[in-house]
Structures are given as structure tokens and as C-alpha cells.
ModelCIF file with pLDDT and N, C-alpha, C, O atoms, coordinates in Angstrom:
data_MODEL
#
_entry.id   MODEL 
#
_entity.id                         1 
_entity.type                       polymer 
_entity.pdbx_number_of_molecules   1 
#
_entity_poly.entity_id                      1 
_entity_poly.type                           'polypeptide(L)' 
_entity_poly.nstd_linkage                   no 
_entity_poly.nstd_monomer                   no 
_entity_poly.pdbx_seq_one_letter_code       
;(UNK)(UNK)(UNK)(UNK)(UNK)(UNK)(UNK)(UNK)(UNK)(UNK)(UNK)(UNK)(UNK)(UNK)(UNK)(UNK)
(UNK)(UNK)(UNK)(UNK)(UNK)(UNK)(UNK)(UNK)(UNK)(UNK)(UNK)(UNK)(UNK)(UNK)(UNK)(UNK)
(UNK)(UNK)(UNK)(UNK)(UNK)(UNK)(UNK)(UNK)(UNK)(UNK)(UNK)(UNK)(UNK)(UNK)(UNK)(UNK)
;
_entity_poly.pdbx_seq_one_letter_code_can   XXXXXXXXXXXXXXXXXXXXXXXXXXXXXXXXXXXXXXXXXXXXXXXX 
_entity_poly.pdbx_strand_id                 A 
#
loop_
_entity_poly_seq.entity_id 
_entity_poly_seq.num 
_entity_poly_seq.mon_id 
_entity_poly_seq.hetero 
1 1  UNK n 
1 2  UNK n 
1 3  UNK n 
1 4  UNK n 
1 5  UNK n 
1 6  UNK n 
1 7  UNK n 
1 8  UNK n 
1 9  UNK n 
1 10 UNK n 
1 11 UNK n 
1 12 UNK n 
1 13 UNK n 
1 14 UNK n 
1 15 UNK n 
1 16 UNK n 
1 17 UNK n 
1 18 UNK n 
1 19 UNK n 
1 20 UNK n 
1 21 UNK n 
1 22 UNK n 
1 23 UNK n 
1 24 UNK n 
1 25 UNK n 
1 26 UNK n 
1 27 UNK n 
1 28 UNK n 
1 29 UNK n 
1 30 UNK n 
1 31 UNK n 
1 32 UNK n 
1 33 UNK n 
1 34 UNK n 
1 35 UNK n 
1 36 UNK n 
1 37 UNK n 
1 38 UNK n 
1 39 UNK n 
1 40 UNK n 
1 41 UNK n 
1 42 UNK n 
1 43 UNK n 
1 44 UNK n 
1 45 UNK n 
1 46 UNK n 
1 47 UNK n 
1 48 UNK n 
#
_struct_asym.id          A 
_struct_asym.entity_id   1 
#
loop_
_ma_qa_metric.id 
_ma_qa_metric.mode 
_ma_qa_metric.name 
_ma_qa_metric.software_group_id 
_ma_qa_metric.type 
1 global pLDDT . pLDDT 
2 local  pLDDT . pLDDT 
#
_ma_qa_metric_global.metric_id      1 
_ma_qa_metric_global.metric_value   82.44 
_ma_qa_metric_global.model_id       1 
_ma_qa_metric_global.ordinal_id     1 
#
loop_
_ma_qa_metric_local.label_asym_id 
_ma_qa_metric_local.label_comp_id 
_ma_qa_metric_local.label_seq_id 
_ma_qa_metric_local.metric_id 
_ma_qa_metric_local.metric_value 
_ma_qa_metric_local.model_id 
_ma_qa_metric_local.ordinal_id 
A UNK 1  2 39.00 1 1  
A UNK 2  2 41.00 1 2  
A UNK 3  2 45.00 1 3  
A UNK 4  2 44.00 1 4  
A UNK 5  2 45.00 1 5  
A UNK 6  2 52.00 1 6  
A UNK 7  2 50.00 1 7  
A UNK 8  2 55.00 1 8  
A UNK 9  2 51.00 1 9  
A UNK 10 2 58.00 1 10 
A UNK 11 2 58.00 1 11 
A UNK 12 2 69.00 1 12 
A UNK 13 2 85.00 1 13 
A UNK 14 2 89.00 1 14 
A UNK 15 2 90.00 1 15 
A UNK 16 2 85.00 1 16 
A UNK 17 2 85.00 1 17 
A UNK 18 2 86.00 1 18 
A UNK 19 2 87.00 1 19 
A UNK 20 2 92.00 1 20 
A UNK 21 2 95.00 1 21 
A UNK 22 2 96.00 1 22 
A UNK 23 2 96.00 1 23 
A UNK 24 2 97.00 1 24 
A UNK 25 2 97.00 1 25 
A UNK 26 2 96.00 1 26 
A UNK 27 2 97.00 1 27 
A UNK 28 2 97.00 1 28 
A UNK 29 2 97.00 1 29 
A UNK 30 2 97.00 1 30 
A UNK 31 2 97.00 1 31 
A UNK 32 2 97.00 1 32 
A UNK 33 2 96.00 1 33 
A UNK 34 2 92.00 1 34 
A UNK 35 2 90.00 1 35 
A UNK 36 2 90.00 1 36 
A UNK 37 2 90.00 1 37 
A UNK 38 2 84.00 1 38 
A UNK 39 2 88.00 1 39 
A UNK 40 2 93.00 1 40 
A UNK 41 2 94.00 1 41 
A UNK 42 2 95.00 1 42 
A UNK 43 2 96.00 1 43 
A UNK 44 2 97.00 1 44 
A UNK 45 2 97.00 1 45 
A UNK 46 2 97.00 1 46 
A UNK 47 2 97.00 1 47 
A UNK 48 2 96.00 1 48 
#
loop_
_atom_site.group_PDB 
_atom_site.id 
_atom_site.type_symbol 
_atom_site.label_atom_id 
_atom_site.label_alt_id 
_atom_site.label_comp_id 
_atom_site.label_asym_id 
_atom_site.label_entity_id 
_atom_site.label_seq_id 
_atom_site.pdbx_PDB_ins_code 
_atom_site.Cartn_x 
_atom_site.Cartn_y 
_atom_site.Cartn_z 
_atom_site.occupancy 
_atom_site.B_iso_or_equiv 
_atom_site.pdbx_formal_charge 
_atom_site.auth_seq_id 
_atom_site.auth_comp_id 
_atom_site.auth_asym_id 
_atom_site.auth_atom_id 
_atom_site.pdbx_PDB_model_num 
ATOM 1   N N  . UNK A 1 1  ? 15.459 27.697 32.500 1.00 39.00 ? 1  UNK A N  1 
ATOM 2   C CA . UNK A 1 1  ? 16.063 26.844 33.508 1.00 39.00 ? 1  UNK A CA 1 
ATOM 3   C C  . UNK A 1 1  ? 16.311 25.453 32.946 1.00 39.00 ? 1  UNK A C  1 
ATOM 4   O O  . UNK A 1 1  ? 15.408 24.969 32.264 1.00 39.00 ? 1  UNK A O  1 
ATOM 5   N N  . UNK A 1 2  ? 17.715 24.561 33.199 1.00 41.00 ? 2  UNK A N  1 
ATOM 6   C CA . UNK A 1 2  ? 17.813 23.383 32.923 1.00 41.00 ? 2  UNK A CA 1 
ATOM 7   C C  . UNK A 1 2  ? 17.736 22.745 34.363 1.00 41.00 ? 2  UNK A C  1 
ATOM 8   O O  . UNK A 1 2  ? 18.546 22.891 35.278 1.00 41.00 ? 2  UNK A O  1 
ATOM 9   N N  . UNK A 1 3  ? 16.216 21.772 34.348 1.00 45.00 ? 3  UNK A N  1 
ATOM 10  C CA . UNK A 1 3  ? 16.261 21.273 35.642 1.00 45.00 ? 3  UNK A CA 1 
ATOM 11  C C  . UNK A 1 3  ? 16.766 19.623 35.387 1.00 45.00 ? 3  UNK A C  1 
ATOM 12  O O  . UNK A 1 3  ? 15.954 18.811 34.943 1.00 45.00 ? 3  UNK A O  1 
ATOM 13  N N  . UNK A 1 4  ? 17.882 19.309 35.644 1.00 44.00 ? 4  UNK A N  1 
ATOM 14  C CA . UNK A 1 4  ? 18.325 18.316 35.457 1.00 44.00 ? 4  UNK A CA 1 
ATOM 15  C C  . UNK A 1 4  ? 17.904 16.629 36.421 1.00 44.00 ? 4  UNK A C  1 
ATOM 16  O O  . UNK A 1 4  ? 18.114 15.445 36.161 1.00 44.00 ? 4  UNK A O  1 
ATOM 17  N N  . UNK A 1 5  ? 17.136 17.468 37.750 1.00 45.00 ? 5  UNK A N  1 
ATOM 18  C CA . UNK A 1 5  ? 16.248 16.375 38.852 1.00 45.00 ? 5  UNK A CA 1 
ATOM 19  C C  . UNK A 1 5  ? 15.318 17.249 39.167 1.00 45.00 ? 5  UNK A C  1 
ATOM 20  O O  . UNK A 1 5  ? 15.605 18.229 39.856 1.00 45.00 ? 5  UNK A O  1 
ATOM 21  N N  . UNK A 1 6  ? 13.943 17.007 38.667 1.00 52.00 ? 6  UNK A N  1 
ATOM 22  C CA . UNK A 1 6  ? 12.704 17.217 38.677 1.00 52.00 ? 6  UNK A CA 1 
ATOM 23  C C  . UNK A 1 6  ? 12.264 17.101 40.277 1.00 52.00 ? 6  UNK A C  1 
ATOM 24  O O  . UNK A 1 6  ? 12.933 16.519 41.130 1.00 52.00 ? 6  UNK A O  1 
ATOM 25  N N  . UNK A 1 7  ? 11.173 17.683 40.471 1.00 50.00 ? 7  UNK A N  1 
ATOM 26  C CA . UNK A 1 7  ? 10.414 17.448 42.064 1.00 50.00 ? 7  UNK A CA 1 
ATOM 27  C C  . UNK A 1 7  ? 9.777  16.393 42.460 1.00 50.00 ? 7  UNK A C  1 
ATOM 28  O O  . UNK A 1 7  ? 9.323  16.279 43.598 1.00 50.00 ? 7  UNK A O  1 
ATOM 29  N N  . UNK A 1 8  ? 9.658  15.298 41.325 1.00 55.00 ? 8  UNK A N  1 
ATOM 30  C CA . UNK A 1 8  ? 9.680  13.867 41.861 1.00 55.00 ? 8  UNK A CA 1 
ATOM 31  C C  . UNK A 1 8  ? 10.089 12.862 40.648 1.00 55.00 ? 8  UNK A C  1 
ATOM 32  O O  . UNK A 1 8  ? 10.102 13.150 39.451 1.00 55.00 ? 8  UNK A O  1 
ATOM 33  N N  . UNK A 1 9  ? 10.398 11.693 41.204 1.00 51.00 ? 9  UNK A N  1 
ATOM 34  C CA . UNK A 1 9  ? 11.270 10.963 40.473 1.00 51.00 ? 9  UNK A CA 1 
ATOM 35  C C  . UNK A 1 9  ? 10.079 10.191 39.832 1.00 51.00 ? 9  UNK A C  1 
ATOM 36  O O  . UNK A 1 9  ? 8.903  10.094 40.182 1.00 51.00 ? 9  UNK A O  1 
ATOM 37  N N  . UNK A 1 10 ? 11.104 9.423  38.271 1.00 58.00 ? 10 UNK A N  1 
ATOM 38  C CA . UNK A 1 10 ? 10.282 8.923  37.200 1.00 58.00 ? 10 UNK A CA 1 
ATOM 39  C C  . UNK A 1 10 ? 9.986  7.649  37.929 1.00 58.00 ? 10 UNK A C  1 
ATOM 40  O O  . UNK A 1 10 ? 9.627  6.862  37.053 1.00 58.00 ? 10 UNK A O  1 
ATOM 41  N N  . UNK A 1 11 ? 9.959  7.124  38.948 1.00 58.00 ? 11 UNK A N  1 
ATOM 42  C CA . UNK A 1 11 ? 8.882  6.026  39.119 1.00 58.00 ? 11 UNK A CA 1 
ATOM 43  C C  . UNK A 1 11 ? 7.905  6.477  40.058 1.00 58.00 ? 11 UNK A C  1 
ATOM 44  O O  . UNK A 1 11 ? 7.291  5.696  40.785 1.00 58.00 ? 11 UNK A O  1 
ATOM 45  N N  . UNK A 1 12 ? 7.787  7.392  40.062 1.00 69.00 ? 12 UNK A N  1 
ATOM 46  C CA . UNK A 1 12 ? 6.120  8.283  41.023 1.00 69.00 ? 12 UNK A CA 1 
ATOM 47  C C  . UNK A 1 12 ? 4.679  7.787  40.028 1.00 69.00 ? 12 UNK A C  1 
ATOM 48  O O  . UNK A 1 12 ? 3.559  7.957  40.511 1.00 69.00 ? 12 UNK A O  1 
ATOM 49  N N  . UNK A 1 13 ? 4.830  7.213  38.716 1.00 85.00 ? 13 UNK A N  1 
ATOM 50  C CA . UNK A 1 13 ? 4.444  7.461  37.813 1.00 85.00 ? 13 UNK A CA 1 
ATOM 51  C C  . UNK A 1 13 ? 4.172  8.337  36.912 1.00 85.00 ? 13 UNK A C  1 
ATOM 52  O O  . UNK A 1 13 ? 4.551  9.508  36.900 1.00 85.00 ? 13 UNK A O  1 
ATOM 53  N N  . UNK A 1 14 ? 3.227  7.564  35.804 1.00 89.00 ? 14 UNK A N  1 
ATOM 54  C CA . UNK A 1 14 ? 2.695  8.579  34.557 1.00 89.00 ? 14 UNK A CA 1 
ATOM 55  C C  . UNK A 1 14 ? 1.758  9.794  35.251 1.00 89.00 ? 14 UNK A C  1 
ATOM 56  O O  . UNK A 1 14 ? 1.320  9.559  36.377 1.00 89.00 ? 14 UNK A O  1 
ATOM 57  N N  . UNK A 1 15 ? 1.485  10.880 34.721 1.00 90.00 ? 15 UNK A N  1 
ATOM 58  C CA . UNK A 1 15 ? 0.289  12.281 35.391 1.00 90.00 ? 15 UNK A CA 1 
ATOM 59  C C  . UNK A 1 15 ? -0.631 11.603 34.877 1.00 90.00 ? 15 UNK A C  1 
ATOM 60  O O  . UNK A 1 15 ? -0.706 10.901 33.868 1.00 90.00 ? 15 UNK A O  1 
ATOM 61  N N  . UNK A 1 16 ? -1.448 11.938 35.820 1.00 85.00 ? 16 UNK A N  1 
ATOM 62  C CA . UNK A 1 16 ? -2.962 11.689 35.908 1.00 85.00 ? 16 UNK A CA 1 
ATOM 63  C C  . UNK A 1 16 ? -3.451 10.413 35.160 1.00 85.00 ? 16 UNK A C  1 
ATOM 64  O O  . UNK A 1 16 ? -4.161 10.208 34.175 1.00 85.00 ? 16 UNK A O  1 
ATOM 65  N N  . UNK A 1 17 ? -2.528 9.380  36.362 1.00 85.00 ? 17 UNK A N  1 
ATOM 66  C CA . UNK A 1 17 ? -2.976 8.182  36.143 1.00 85.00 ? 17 UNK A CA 1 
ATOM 67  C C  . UNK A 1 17 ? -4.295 7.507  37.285 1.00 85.00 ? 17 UNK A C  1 
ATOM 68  O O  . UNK A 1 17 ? -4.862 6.422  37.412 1.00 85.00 ? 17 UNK A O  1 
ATOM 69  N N  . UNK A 1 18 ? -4.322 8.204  37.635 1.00 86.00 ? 18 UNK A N  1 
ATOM 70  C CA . UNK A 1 18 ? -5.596 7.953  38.684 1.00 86.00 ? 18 UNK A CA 1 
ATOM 71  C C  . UNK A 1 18 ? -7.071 8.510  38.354 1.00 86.00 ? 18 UNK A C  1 
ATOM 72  O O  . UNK A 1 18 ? -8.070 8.456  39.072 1.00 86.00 ? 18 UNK A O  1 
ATOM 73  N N  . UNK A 1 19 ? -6.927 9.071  37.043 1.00 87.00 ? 19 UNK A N  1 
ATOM 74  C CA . UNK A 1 19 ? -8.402 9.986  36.320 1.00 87.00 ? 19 UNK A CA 1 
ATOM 75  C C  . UNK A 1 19 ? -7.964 8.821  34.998 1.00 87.00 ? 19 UNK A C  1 
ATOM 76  O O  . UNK A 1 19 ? -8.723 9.099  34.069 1.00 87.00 ? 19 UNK A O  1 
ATOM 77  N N  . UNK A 1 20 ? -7.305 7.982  34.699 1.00 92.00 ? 20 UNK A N  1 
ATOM 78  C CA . UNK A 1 20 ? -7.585 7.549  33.533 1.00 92.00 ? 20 UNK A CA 1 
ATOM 79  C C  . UNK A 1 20 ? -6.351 6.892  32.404 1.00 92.00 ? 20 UNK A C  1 
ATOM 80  O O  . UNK A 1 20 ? -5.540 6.099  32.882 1.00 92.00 ? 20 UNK A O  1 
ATOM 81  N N  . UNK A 1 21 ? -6.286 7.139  31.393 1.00 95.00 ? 21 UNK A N  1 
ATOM 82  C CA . UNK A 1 21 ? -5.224 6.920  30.269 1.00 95.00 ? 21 UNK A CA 1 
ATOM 83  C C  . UNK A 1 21 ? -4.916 8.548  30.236 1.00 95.00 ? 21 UNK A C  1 
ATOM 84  O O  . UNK A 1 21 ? -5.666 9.518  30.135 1.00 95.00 ? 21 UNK A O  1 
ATOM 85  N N  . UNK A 1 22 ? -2.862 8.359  30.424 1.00 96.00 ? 22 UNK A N  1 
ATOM 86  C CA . UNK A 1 22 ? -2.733 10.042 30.088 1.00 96.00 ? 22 UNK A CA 1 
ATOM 87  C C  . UNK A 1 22 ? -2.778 9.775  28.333 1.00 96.00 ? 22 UNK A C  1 
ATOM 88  O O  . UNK A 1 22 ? -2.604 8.873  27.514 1.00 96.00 ? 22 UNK A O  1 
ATOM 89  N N  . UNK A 1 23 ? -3.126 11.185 28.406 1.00 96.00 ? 23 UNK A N  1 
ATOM 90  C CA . UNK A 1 23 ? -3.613 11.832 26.717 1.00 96.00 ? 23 UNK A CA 1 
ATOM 91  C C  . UNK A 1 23 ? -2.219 12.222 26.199 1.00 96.00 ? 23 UNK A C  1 
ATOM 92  O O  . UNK A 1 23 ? -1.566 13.047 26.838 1.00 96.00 ? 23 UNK A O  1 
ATOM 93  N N  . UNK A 1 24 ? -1.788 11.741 25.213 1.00 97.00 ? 24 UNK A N  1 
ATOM 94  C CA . UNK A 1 24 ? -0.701 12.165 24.373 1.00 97.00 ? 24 UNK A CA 1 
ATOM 95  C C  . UNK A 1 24 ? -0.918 12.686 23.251 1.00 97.00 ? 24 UNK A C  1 
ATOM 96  O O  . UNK A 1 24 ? -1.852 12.155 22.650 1.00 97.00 ? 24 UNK A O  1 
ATOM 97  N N  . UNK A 1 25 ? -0.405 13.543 22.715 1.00 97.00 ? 25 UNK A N  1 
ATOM 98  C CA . UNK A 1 25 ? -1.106 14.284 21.100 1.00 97.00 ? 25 UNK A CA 1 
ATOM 99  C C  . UNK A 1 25 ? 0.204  14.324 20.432 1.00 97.00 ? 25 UNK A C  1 
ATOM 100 O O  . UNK A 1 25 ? 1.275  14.594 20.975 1.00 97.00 ? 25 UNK A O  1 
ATOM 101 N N  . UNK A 1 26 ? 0.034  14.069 19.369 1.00 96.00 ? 26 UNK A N  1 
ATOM 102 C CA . UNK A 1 26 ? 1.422  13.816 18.416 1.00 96.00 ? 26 UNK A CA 1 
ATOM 103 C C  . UNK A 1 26 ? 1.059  15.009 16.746 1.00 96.00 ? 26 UNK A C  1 
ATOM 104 O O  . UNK A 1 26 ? 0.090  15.422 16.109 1.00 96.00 ? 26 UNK A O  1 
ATOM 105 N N  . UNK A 1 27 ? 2.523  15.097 16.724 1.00 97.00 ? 27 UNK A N  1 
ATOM 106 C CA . UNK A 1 27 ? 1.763  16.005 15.155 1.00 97.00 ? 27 UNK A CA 1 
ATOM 107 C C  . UNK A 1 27 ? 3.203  15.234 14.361 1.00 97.00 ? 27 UNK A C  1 
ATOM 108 O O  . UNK A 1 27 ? 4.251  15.270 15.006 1.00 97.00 ? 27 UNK A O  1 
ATOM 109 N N  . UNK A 1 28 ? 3.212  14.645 13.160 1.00 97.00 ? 28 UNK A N  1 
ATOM 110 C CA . UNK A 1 28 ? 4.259  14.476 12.104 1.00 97.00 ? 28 UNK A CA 1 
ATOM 111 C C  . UNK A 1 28 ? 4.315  14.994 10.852 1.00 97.00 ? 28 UNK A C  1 
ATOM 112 O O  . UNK A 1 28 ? 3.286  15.007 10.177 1.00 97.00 ? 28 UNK A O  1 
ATOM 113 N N  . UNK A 1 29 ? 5.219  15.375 10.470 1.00 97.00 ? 29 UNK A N  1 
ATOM 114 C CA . UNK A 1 29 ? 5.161  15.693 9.129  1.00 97.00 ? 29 UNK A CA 1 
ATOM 115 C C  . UNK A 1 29 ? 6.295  15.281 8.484  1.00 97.00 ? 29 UNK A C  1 
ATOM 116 O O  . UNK A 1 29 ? 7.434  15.336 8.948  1.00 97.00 ? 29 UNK A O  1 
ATOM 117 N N  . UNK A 1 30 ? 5.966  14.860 7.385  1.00 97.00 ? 30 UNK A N  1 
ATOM 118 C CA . UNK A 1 30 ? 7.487  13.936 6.470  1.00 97.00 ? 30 UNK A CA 1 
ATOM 119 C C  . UNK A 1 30 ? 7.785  15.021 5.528  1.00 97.00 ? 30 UNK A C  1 
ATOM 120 O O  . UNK A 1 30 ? 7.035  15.503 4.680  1.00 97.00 ? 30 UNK A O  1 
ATOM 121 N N  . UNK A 1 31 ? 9.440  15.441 5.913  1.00 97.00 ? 31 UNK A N  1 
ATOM 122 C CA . UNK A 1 31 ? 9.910  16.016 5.391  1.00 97.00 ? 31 UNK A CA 1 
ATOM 123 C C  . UNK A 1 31 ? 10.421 15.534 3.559  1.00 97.00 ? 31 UNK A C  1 
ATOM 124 O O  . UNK A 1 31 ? 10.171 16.214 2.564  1.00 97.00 ? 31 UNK A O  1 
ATOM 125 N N  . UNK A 1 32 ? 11.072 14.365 3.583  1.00 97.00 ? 32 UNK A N  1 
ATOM 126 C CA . UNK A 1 32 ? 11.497 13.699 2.584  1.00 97.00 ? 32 UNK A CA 1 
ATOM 127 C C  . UNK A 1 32 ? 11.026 12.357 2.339  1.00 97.00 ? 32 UNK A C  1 
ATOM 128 O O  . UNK A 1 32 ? 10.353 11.779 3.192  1.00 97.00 ? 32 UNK A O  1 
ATOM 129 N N  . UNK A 1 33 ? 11.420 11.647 0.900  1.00 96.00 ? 33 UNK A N  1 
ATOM 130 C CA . UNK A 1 33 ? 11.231 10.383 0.828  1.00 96.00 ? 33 UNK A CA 1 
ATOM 131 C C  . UNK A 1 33 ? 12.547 10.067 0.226  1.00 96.00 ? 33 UNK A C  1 
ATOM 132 O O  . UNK A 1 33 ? 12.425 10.932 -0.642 1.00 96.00 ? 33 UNK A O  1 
ATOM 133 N N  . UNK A 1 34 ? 13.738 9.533  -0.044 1.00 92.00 ? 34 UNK A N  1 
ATOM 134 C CA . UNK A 1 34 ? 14.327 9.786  -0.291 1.00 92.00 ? 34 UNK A CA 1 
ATOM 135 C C  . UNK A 1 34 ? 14.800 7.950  -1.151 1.00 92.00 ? 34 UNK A C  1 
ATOM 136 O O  . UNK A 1 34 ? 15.739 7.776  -1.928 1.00 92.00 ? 34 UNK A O  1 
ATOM 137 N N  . UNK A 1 35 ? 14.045 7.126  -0.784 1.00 90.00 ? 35 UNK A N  1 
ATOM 138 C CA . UNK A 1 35 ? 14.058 6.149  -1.603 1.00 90.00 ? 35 UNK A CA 1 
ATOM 139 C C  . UNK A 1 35 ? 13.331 5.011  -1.214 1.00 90.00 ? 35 UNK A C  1 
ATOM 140 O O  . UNK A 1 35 ? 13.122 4.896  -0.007 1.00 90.00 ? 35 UNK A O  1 
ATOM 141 N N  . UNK A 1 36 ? 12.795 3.935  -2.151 1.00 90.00 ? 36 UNK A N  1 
ATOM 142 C CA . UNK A 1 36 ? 12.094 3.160  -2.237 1.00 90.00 ? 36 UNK A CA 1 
ATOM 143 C C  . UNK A 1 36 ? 12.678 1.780  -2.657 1.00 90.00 ? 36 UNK A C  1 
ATOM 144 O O  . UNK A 1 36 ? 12.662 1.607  -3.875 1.00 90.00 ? 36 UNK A O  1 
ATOM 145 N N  . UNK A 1 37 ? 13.222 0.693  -1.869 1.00 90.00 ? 37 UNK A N  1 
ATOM 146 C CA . UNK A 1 37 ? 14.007 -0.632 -2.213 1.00 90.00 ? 37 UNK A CA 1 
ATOM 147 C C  . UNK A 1 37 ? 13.001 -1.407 -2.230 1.00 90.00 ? 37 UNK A C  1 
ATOM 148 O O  . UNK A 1 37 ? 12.471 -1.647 -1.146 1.00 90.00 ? 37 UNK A O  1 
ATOM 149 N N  . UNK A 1 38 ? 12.486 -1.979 -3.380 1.00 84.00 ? 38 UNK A N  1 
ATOM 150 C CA . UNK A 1 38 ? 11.892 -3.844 -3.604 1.00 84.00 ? 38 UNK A CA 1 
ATOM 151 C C  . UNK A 1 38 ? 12.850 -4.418 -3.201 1.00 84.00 ? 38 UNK A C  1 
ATOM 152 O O  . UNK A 1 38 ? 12.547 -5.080 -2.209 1.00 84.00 ? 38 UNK A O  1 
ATOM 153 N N  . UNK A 1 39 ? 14.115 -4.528 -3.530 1.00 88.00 ? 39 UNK A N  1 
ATOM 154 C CA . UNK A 1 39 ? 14.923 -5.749 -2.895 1.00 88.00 ? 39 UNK A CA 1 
ATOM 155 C C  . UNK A 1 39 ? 15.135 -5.771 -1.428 1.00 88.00 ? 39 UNK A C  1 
ATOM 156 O O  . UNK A 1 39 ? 15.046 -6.726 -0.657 1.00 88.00 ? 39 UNK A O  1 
ATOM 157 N N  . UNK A 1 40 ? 15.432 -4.538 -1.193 1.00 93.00 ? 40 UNK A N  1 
ATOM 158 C CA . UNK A 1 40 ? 15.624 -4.626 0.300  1.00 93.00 ? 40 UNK A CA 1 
ATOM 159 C C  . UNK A 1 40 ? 14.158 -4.919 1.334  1.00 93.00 ? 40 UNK A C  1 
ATOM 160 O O  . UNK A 1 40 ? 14.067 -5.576 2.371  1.00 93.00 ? 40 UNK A O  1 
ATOM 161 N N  . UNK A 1 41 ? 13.138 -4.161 0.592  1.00 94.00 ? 41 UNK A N  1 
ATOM 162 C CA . UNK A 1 41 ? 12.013 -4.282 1.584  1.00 94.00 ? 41 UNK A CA 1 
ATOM 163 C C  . UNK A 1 41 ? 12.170 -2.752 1.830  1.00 94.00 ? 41 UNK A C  1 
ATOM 164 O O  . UNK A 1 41 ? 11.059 -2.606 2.339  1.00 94.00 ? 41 UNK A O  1 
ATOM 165 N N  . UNK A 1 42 ? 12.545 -1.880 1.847  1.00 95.00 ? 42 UNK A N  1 
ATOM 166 C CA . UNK A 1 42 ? 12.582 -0.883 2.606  1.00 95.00 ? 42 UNK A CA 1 
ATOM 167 C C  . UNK A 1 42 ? 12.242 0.582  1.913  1.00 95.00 ? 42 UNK A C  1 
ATOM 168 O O  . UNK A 1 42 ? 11.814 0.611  0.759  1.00 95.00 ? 42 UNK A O  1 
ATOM 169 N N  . UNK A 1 43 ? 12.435 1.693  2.609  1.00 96.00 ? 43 UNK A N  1 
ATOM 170 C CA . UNK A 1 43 ? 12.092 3.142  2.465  1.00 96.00 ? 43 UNK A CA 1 
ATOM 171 C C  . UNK A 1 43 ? 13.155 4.011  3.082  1.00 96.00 ? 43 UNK A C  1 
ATOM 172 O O  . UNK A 1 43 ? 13.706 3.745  4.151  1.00 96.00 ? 43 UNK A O  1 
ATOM 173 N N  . UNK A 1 44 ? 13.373 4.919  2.443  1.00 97.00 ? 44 UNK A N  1 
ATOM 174 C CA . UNK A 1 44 ? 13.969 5.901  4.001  1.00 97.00 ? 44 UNK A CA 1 
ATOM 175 C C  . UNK A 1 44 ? 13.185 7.123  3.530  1.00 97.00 ? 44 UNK A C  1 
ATOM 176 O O  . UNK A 1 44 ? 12.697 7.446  2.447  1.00 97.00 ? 44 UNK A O  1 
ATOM 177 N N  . UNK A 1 45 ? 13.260 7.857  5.107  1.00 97.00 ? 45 UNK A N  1 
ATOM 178 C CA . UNK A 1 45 ? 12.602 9.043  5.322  1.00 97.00 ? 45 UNK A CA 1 
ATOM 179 C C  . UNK A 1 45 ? 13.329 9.850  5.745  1.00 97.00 ? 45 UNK A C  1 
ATOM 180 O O  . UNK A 1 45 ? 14.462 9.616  6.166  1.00 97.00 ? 45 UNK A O  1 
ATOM 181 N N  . UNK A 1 46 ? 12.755 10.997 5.696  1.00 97.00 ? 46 UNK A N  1 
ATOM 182 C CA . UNK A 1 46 ? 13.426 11.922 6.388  1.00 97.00 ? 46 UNK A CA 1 
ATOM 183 C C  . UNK A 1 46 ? 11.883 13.024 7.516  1.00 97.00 ? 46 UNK A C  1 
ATOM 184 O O  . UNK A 1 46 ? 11.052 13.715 6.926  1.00 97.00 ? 46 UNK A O  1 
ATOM 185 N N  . UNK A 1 47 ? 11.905 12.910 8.710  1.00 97.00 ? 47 UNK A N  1 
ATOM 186 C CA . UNK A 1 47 ? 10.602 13.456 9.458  1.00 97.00 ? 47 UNK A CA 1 
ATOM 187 C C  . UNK A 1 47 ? 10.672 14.336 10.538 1.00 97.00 ? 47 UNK A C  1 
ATOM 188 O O  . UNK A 1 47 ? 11.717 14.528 11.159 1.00 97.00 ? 47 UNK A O  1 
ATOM 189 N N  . UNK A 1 48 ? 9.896  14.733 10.724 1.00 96.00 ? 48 UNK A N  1 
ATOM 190 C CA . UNK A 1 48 ? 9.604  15.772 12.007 1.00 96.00 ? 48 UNK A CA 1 
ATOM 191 C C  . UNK A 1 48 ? 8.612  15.071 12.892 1.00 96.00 ? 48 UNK A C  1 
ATOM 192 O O  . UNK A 1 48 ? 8.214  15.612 13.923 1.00 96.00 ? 48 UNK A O  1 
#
């Protein structure tokens, strides 16, 4: 199913903000490195 309007709207708030901080879990993994600039300051990546 694409539910395009949910059963309550995004300012009802965050879930289970009344038990606490909601819990978010993240996973990354870096696919590439693909370069490294001293002059610029910079990096690029490539990630999941």
C-alpha cells in the first residue's frame, strides 16, 4: 500500500514521546572513498 495521508498528522508528534526520548537505530556503511583534497579541505564518499 502507498499511504500517501497517514491516520494522524505530522504535528501529533514524535511516538512515544510521553515514555521518554524516541530510540532511533542507524546502521552505515561506506561504500567508496573516492578522494581526498588538502587544498580544498575536503573528501567525497560514496554511502549507504
Amino acid at each position: 500500500s502507498y499511504c500517501l495521508t497517514p491516520a494522524y498528522g505530522k504535528d501529533e508528534g514524535r511516538p512515544g514521546e510521553e515514555k521518554g526520548p524516541t530510540t532511533v537505530h542507524m546502521d552505515m556503511f561506506v561504500i567508496d572513498v573516492g578522494n581526498i583534497d588538502g587544498a580544498q579541505q575536503t573528501f567525497s564518499a560514496h554511502a549507504y
